[in-house]
Protein backbone atom coordinates (compact mmCIF):
# COMPACT_ATOMS: atom_id res chain seq x y z
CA UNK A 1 0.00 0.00 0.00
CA UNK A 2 1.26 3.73 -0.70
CA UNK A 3 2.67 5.08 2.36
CA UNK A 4 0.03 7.49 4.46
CA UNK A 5 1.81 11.05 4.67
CA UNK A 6 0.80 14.05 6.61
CA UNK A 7 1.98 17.64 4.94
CA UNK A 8 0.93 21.23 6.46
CA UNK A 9 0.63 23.91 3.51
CA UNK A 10 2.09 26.82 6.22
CA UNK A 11 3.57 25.42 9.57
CA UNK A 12 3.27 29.39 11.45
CA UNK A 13 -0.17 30.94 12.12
CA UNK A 14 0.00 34.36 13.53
CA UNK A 15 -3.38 35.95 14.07
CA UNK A 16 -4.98 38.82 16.20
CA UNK A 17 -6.64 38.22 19.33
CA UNK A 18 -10.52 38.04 18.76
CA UNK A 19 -10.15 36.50 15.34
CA UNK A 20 -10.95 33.58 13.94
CA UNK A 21 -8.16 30.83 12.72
CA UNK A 22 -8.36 27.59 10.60
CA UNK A 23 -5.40 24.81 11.07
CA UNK A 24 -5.20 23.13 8.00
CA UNK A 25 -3.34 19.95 7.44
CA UNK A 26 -3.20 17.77 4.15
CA UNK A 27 -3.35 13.95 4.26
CA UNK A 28 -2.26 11.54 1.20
CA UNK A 29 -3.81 7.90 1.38
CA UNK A 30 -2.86 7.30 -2.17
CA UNK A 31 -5.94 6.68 -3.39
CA UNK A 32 -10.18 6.88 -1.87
CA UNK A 33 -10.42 8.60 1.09
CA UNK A 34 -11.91 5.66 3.65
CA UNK A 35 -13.90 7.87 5.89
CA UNK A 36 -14.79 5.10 8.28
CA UNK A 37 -10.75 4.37 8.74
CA UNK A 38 -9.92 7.95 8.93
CA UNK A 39 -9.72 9.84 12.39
CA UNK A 40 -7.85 13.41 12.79
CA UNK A 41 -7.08 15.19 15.75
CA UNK A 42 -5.74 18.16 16.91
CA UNK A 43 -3.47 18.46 20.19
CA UNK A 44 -1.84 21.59 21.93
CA UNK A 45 1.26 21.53 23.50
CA UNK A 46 0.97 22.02 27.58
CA UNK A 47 3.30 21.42 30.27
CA UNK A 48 5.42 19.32 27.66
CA UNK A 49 2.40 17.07 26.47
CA UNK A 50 0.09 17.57 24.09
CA UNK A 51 -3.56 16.97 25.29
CA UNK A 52 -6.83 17.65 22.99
CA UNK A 53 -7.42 20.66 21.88
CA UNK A 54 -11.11 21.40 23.09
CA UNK A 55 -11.23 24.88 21.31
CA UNK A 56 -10.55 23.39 17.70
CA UNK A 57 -13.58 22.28 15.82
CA UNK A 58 -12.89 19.57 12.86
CA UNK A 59 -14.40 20.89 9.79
CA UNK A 60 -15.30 17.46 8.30
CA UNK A 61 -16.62 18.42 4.75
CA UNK A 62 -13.12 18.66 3.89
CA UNK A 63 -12.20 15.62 4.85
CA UNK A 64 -12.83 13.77 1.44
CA UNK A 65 -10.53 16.26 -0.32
CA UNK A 66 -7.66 14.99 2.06
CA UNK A 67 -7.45 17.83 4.28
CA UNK A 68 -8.42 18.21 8.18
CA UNK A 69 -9.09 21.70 9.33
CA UNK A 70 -9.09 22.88 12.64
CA UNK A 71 -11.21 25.88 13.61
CA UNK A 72 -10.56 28.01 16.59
CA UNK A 73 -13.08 30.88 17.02
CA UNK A 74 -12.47 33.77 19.03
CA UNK A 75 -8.83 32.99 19.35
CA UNK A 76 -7.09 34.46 22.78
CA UNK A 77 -3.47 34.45 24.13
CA UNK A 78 -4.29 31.38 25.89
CA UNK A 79 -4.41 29.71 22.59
CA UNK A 80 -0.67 30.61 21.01
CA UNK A 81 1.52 27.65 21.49
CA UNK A 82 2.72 24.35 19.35
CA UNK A 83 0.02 22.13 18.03
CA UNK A 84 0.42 18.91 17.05
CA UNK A 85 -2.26 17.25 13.76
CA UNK A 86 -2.29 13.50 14.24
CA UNK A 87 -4.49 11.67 11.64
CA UNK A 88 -4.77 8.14 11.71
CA UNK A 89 -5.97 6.28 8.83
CA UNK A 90 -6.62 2.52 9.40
CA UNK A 91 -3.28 1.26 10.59
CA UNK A 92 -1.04 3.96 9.28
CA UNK A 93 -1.00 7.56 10.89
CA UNK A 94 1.61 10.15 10.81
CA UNK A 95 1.55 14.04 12.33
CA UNK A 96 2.90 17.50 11.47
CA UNK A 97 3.52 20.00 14.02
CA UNK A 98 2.17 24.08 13.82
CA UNK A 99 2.92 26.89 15.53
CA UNK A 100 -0.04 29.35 16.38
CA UNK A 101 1.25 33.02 17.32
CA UNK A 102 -1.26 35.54 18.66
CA UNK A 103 -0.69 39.33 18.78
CA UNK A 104 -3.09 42.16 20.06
CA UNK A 105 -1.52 45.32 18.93
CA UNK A 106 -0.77 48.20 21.91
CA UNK A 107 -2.75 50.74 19.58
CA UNK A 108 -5.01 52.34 22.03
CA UNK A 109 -2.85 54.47 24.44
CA UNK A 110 -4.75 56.11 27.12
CA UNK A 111 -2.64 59.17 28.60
CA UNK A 112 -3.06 60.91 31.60
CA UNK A 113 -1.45 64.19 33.06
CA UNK A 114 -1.48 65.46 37.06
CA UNK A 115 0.38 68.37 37.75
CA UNK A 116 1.61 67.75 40.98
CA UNK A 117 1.14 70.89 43.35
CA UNK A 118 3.70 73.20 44.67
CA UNK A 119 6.14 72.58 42.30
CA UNK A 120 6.68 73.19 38.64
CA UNK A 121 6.50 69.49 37.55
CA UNK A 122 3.97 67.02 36.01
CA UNK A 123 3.39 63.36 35.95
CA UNK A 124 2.46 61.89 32.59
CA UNK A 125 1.43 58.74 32.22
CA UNK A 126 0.60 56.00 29.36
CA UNK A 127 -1.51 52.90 29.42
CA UNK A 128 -2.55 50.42 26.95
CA UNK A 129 -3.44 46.57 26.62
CA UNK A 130 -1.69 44.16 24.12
CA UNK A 131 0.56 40.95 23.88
CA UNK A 132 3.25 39.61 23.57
CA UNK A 133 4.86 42.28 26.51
CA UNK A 134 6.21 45.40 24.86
CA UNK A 135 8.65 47.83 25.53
CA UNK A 136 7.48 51.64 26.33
CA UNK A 137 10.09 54.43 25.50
CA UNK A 138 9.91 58.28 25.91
CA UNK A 139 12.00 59.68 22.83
CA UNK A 140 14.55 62.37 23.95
CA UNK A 141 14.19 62.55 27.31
CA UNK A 142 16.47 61.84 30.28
CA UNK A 143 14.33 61.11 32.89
CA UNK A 144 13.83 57.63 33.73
CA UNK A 145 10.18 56.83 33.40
CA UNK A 146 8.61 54.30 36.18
CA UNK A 147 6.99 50.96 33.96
CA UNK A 148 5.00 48.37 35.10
CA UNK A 149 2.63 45.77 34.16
CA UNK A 150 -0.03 43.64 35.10
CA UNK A 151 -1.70 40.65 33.23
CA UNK A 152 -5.94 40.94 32.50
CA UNK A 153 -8.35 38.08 32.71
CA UNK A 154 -7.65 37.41 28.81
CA UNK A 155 -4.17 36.97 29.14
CA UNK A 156 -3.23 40.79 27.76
CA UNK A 157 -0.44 42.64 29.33
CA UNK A 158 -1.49 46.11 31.01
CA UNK A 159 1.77 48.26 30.84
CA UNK A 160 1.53 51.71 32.79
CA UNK A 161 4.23 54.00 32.12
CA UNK A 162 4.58 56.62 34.04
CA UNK A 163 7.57 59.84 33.65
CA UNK A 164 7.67 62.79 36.07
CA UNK A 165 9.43 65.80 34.38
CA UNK A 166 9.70 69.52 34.39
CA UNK A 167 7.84 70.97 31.17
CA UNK A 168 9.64 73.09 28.30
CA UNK A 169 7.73 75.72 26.61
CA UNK A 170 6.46 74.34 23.27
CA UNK A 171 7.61 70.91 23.82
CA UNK A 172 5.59 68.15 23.65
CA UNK A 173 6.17 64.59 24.93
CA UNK A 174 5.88 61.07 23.31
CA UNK A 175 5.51 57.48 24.44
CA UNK A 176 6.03 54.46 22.20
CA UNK A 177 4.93 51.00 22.87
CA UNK A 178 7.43 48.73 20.96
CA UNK A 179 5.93 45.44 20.37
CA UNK A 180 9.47 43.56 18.98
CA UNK A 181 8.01 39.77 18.86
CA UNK A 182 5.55 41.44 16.19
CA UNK A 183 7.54 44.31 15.11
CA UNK A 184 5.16 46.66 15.72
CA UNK A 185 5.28 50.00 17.17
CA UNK A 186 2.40 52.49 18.68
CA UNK A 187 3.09 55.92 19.85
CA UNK A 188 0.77 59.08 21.30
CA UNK A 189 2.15 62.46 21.76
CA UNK A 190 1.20 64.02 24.67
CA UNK A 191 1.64 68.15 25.69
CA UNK A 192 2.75 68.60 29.12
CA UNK A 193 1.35 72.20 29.29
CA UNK A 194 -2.34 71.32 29.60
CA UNK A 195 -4.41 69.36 26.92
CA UNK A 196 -3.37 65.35 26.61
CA UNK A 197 -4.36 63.75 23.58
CA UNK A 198 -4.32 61.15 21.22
């Protein structure tokens, strides 16, 4: 009998959290597809064993046309890892591993500014929500800003950045929120002087 192979047509899924994803993995039997012999599954990688995915759906229609697809709906952080696509076709069965990424971009930054009495100095501060953890700068300036984070119920990192500073006349201040797993960067300028914005 021809030998049963399992290929993946793209072995790195990276997707936004919220969305929607489909696994796909392509089986050859050589020949008929067997339904009654055939049985896929898909299993994510935890602790160092891979256990049953219970958030992947098998979209079986596809199954005649040699190819098991997974569907995850909703995806969240707590679904990025290794997955593992065993199919198992009367005695024969081999597997193909994927690797599912998810990103939630830092592009709403709330900013805040308190002018702290008595003195001739205000604290500015920058929050936003996204994953993998990113790295907040303030562009040309000295002062060490105070960062911190926090993890939410869905897995996103909270990062509060916070930079206490005397204000120049006419000069306004930026953070940036430097997401370098996904290469992407989100900035919001904000004017010590009075009005923060966007």
């Amino acid at each position: 009998s021809a030998l049963f192979t399992v290929t993946v047509p793209k072995e790195l899924y990276t997707v936004d959290s919220g969305s929607n994803v489909t696994l796909e993995c392509h089986f050859d039997t050589g020949g008929h597809v067997e339904l009654r012999d055939l049985k896929a599954s898909l299993h994510k990688m935890e602790n160092n064993t891979f256990l049953h995915s219970e958030r992947a759906s098998l979209l079986e229609e596809q199954l005649p046309l040699g190819k098991a697809l997974f569907h995850i709906p909703r995806v969240q952080v707590t679904d990025a890892g290794q997955y593992c696509c065993l199919i198992i076709y009367g005695v024969a069965w081999d597997y193909k591993y994927l690797t599912l990424k998810v990103k939630a971009s830092y592009r709403k930054i709330n900013t805040h500014l308190f002018r702290i009495p008595g003195v001739d100095e205000v604290e500015l501060t920058c929050q936003a929500e996204g994953y993998p953890l990113a790295e907040v700068s303030w562009p040309n300036i000295s002062v060490p800003a105070n960062t911190s984070h926090t993890k939410t119920p869905e897995g996103l990192y909270q990062i509060t950045s916070v930079l206490r500073l005397k204000p120049y006349p006419g000069r306004n201040v930026s953070c940036v929120f430097w997401n370098a797993d996904m290469e992407e960067l989100s900035s919001t300028v904000i004017d010590p002087h009075g009005k923060s914005g966007p």
